[in-house]
C-alpha atoms as a PDB file:
ATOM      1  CA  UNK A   1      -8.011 -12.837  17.467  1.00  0.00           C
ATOM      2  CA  UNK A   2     -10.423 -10.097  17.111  1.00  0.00           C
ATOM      3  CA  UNK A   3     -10.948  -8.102  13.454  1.00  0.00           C
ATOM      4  CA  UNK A   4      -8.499  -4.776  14.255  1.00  0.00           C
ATOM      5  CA  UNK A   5     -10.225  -1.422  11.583  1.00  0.00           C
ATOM      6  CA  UNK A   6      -7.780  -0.638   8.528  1.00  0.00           C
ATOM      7  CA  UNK A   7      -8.691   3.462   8.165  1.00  0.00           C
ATOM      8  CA  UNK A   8      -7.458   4.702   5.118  1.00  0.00           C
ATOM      9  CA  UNK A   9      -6.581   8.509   5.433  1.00  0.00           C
ATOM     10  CA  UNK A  10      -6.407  10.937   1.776  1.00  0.00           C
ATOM     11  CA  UNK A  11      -3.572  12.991   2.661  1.00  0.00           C
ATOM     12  CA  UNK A  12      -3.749  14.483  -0.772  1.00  0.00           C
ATOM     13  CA  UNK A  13      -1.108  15.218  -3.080  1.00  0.00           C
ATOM     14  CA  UNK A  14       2.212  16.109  -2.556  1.00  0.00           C
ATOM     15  CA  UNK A  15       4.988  16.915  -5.120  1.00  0.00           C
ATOM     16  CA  UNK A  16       2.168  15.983  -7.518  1.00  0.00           C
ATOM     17  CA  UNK A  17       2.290  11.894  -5.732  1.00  0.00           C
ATOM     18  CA  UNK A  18      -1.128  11.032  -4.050  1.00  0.00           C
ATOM     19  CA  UNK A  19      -0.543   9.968  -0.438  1.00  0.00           C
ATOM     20  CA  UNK A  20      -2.212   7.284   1.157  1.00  0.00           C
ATOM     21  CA  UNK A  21      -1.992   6.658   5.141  1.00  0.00           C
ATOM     22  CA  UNK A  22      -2.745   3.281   6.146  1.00  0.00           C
ATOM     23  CA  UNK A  23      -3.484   2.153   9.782  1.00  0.00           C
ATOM     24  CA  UNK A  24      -4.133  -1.591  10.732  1.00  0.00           C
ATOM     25  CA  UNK A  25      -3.468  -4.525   9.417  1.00  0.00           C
ATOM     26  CA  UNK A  26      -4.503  -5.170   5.520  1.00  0.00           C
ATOM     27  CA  UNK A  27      -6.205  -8.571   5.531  1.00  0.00           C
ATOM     28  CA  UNK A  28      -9.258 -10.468   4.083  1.00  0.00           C
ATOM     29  CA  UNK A  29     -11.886  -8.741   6.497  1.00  0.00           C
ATOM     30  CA  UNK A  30     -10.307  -5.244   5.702  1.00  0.00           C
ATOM     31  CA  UNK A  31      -8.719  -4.746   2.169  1.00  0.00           C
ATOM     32  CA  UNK A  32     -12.165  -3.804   0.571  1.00  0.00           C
ATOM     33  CA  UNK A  33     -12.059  -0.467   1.250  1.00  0.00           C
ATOM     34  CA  UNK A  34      -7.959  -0.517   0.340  1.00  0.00           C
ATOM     35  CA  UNK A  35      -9.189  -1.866  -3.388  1.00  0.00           C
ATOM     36  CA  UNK A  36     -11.962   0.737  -4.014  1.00  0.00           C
ATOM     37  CA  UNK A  37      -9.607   3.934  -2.740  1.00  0.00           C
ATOM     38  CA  UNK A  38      -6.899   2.317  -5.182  1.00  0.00           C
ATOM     39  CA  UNK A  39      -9.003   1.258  -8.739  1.00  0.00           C
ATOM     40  CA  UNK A  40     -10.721   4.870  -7.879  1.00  0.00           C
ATOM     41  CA  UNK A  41      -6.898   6.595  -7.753  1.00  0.00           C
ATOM     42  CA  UNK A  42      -5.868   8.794 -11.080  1.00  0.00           C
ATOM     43  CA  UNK A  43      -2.794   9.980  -9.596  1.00  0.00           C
ATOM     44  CA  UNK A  44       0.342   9.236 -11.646  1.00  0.00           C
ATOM     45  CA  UNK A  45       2.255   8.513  -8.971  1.00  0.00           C
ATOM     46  CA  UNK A  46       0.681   6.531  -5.932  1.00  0.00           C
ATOM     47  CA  UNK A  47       2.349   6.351  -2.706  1.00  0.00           C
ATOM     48  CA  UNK A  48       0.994   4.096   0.128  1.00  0.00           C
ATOM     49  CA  UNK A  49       2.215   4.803   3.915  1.00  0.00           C
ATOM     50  CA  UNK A  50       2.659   1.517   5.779  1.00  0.00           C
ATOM     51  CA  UNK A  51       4.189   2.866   8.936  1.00  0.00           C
ATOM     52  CA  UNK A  52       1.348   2.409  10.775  1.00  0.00           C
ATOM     53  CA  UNK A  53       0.367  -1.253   9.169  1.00  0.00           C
ATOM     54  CA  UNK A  54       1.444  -4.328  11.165  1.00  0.00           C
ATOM     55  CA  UNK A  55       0.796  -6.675   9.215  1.00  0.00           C
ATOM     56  CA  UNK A  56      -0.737  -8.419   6.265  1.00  0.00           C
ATOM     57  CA  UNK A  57      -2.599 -11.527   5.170  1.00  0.00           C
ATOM     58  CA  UNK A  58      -2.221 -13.239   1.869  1.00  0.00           C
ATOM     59  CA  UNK A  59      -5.094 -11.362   1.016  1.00  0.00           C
ATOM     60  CA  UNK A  60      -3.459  -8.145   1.800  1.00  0.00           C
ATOM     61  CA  UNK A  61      -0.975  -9.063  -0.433  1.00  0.00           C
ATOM     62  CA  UNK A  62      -3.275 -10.288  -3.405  1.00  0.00           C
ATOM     63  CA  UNK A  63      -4.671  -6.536  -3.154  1.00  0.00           C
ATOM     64  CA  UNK A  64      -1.203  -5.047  -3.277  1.00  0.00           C
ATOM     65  CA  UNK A  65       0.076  -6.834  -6.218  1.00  0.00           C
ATOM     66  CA  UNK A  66      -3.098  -5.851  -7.708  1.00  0.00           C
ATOM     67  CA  UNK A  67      -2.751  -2.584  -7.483  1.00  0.00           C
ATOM     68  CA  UNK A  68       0.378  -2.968  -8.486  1.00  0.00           C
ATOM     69  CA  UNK A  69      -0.507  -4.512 -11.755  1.00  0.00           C
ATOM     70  CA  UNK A  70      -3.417  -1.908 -12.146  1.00  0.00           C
ATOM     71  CA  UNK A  71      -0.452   1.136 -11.996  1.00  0.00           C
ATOM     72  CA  UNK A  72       1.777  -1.119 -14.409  1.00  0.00           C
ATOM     73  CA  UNK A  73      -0.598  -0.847 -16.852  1.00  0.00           C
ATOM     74  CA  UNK A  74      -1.619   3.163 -17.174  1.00  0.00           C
ATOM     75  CA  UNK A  75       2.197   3.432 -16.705  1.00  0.00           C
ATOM     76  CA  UNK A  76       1.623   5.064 -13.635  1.00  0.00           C
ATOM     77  CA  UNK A  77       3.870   4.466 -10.201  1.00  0.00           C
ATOM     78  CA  UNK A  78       3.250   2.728  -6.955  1.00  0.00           C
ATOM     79  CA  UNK A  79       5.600   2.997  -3.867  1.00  0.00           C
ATOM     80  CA  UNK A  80       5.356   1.759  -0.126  1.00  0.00           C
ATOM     81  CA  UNK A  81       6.049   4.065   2.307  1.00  0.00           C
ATOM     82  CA  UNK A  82       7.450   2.628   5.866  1.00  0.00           C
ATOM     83  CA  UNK A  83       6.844  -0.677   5.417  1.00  0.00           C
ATOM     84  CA  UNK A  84       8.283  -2.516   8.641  1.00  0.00           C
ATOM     85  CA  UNK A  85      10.317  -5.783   8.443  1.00  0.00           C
ATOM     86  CA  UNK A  86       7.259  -8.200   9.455  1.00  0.00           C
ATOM     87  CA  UNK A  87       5.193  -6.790   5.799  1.00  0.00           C
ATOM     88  CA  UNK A  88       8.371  -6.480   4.437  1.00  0.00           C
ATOM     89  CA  UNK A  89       9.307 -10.332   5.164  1.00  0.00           C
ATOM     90  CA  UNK A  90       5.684 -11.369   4.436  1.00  0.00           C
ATOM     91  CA  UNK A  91       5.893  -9.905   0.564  1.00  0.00           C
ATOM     92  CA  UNK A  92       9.536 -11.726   0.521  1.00  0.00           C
ATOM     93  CA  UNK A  93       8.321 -14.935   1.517  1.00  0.00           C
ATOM     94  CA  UNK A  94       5.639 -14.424  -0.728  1.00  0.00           C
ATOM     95  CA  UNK A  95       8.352 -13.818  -3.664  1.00  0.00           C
ATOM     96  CA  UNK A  96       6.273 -10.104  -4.592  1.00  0.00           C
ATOM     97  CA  UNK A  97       8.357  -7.847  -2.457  1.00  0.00           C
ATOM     98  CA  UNK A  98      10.763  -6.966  -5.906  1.00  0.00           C
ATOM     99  CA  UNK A  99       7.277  -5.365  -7.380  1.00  0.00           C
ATOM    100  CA  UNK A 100       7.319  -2.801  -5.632  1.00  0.00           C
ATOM    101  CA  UNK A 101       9.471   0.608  -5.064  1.00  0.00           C
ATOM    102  CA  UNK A 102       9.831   1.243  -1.378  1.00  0.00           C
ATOM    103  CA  UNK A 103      11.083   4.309   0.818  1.00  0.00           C
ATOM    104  CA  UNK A 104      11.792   4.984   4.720  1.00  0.00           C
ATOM    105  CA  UNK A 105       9.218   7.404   5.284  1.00  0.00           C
ATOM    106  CA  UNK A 106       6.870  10.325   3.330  1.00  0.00           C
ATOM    107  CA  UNK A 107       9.593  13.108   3.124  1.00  0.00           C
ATOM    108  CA  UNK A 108      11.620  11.295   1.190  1.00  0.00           C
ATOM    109  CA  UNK A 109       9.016  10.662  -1.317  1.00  0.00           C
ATOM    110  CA  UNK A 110       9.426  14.364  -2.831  1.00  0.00           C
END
């Protein structure tokens, strides 16, 4: 299997919540980029779109409790946007999916 891109687009803020819009798969050969954006982030409120992320490695899910924990701690929030039922089962499995606050899509976000 080839390495598919992660792009990671700033689609600013919104109702004062920074929006991130993921697209590919967060794994090992691709979450670097994902950790910088999110240890750089100030926002409050974080919110990560993962309607356009099919799936993700163990190390895609190392980073996400990460930046979970990072948020924790400055009090700030962290919510996944779209997440389909294959990430969705993979952060069950994985006993991490309770972390984290989730919603069907952006607009209900505000």
């Amino acid at each position: 299997m080839r390495d598919e891109p992660l792009s990671i687009e700033d689609l600013g803020l919104q109702n004062q919540k920074r929006i991130l819009k993921l697209t590919g798969p967060l794994t090992i050969s691709t979450l670097y980029e994902f950790q910088n954006l999110v240890r750089a982030e100030a926002s409050a409120s974080l919110v990560l779109d993962f309607s356009r992320v099919p799936y993700v490695d163990s190390a895609g899910v190392g980073a996400l409790v990460g930046a979970y924990v990072r948020h924790q701690k400055e009090g700030h929030s962290l919510t996944l946007a779209g997440v389909n039922e294959r990430v969705r089962n993979t952060l069950k499995v994985t006993q991490v999916e309770n972390f984290f606050q989730y919603t069907d899509s952006l607009p209900q976000v505000a």
